[in-house]
Protein backbone atom coordinates (compact mmCIF):
# COMPACT_ATOMS: atom_id res chain seq x y z
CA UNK A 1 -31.16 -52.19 11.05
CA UNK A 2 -28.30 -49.71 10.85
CA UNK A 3 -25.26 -50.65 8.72
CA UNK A 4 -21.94 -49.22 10.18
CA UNK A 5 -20.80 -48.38 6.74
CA UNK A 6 -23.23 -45.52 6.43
CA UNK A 7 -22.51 -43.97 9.94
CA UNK A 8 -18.74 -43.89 9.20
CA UNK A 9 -18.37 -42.16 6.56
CA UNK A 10 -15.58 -39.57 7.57
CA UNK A 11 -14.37 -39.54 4.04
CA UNK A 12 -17.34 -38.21 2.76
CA UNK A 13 -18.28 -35.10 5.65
CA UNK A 14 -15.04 -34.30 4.77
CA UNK A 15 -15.05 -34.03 0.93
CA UNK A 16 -18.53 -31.90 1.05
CA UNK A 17 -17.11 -29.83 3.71
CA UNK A 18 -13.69 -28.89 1.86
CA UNK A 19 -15.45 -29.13 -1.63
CA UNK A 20 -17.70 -25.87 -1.36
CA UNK A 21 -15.15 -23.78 0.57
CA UNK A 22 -12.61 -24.46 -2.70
CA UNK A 23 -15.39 -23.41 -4.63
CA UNK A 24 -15.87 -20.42 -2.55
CA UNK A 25 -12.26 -19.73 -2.61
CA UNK A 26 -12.36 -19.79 -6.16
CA UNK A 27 -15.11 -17.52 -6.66
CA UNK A 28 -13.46 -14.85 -4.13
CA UNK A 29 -10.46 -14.21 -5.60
CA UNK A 30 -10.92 -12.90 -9.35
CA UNK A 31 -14.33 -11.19 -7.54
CA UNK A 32 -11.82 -8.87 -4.94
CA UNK A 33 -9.11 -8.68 -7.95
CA UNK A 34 -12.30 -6.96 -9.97
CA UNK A 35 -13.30 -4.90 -6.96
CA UNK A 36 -9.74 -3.51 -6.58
CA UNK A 37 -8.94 -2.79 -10.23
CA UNK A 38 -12.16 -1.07 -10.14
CA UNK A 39 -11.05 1.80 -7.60
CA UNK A 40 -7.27 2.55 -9.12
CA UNK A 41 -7.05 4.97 -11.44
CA UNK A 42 -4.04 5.00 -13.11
CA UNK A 43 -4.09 8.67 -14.68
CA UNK A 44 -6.06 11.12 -13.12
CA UNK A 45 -6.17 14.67 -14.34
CA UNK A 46 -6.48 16.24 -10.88
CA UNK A 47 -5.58 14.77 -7.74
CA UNK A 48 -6.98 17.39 -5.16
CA UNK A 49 -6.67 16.67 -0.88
CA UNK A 50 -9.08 17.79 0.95
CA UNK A 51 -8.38 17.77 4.62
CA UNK A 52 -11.36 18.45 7.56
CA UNK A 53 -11.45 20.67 10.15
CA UNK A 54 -14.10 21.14 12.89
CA UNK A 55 -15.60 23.48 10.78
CA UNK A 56 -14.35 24.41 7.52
CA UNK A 57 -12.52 22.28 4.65
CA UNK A 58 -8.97 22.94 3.50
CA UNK A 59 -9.08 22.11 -0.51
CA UNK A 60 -5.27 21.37 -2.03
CA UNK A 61 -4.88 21.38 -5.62
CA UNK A 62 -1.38 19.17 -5.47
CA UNK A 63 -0.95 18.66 -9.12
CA UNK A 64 -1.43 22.32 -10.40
CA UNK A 65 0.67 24.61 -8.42
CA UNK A 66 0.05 23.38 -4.98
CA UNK A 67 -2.72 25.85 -4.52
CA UNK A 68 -4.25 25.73 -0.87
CA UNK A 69 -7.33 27.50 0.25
CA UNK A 70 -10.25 26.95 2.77
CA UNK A 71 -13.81 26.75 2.22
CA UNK A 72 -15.79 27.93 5.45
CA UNK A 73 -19.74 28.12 5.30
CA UNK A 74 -21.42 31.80 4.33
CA UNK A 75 -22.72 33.66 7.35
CA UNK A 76 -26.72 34.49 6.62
CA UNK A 77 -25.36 38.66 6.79
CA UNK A 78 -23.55 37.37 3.33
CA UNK A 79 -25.91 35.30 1.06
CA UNK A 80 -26.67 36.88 -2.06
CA UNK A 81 -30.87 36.71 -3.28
CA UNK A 82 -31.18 32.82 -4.56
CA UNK A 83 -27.82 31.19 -2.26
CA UNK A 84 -29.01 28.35 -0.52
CA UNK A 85 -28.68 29.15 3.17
CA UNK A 86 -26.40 26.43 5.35
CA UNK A 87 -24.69 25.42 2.32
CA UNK A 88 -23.12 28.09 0.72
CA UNK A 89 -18.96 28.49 1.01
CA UNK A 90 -16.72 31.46 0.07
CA UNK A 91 -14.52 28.96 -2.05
CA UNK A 92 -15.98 26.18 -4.16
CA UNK A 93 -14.15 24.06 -5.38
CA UNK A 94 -13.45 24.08 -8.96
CA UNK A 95 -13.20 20.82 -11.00
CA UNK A 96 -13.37 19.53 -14.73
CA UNK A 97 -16.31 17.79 -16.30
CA UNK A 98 -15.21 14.40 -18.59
CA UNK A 99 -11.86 14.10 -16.34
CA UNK A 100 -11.03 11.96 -14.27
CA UNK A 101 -10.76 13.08 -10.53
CA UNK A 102 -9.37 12.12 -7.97
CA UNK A 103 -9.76 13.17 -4.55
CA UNK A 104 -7.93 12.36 -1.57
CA UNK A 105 -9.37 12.75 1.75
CA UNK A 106 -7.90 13.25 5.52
CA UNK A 107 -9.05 14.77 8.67
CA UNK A 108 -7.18 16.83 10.95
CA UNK A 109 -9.17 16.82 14.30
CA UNK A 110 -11.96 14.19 14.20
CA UNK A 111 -14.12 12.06 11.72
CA UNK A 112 -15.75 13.97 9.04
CA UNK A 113 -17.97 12.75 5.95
CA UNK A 114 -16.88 14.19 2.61
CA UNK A 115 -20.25 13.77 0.89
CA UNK A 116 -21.86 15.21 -2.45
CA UNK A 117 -24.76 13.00 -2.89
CA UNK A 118 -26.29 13.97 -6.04
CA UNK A 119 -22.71 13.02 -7.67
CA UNK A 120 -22.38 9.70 -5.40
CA UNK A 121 -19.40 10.33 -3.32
CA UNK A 122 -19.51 9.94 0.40
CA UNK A 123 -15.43 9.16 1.61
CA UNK A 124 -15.15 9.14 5.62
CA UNK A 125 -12.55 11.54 6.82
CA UNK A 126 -10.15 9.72 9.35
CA UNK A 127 -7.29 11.41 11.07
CA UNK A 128 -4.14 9.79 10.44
CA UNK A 129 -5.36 7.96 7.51
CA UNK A 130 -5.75 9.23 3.84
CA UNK A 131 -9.10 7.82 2.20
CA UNK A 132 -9.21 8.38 -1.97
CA UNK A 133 -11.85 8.28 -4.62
CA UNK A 134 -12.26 8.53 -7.88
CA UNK A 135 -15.21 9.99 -9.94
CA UNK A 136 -16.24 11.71 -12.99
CA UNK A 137 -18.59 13.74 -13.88
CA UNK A 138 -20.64 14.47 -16.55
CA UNK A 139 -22.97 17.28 -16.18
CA UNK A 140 -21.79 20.67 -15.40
CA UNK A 141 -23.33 22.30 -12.45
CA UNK A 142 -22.84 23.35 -8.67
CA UNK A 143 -23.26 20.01 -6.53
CA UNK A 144 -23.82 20.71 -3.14
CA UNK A 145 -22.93 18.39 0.27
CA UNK A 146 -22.22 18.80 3.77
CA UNK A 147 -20.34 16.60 6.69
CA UNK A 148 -22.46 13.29 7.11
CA UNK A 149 -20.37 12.22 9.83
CA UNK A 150 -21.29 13.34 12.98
CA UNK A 151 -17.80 14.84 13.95
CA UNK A 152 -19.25 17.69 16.86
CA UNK A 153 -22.26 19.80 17.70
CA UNK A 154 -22.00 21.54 14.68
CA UNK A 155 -20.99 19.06 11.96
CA UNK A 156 -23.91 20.02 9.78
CA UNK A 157 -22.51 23.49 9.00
CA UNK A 158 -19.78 21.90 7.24
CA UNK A 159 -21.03 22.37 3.56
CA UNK A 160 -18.99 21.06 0.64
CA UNK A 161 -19.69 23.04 -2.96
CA UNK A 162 -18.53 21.59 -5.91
CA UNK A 163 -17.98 23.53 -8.90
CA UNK A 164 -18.11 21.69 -12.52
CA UNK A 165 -17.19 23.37 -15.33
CA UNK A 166 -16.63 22.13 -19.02
């Protein structure tokens, strides 16, 4: 009852195994040549590194002067009526509104989180390794974050302020 044609058909398993995983192939490539032209930007109007520190943030504005300056959290002894406590800093950073941004992002010491989640950045800090992306934004405003990473004891009192201006 069995023909020996049918159970011997090598040809075949291999055509319907090779066939999809061109197809696959095929789909892959332009789909990871999208998701990479997606994240360059070729002209950004600032390029500012932030670098993390167990517990403060060192801010560089590398295009404009090479400014440098850290951003530590507010003691409670220093919060003016209506700053939110845990997430105030002495220097926000300052950015543009309708520019493109882009923001480079190290650690010195351990993994940190650079995260502002009402503008939909979170870039992981790594040391030895400089992360980048690229956002911008449309609303002016003060966007607050913190560390999301959890980088020590204290990684929550790492708050990030963001500044946009027009």
């Amino acid at each position: 009852l069995t023909n020996t044609n049918i159970t011997d058909a090598q040809e075949m398993e291999i055509i319907w195994t090779i066939l999809p995983a061109i197809i696959l192939i095929l789909i892959a490539f332009p789909s990871l040549r999208i998701l990479y032209l997606t994240d360059e930007i070729n002209n950004p109007s600032f390029t500012i590194k932030s670098i993390g520190h167990q517990w403060y943030w060192t801010y560089e504005y590398t295009d404009h002067g090479g400014l440098i300056f850290n951003s530590y959290m507010l003691p409670p002894l220093f919060l003016n009526p209506g700053d939110l406590r845990l997430l105030e800093v002495d220097n926000r950073v300052v950015l543009p509104i309708e520019a493109p941004v882009r923001m480079m992002i190290t650690s010195q010491d351990v993994l940190h989180s650079w995260t502002i989640p009402t503008l939909g950045l979170k870039t992981d800090a790594v040391p030895g390794r400089l992360n980048q992306t690229v956002f911008t934004a449309t609303r002016p405003g003060v966007y607050y974050g913190q560390c999301s990473e959890i980088c020590g004891a204290n990684h929550s009192f790492m708050p990030i302020v963001a500044e946009l201006i027009p």
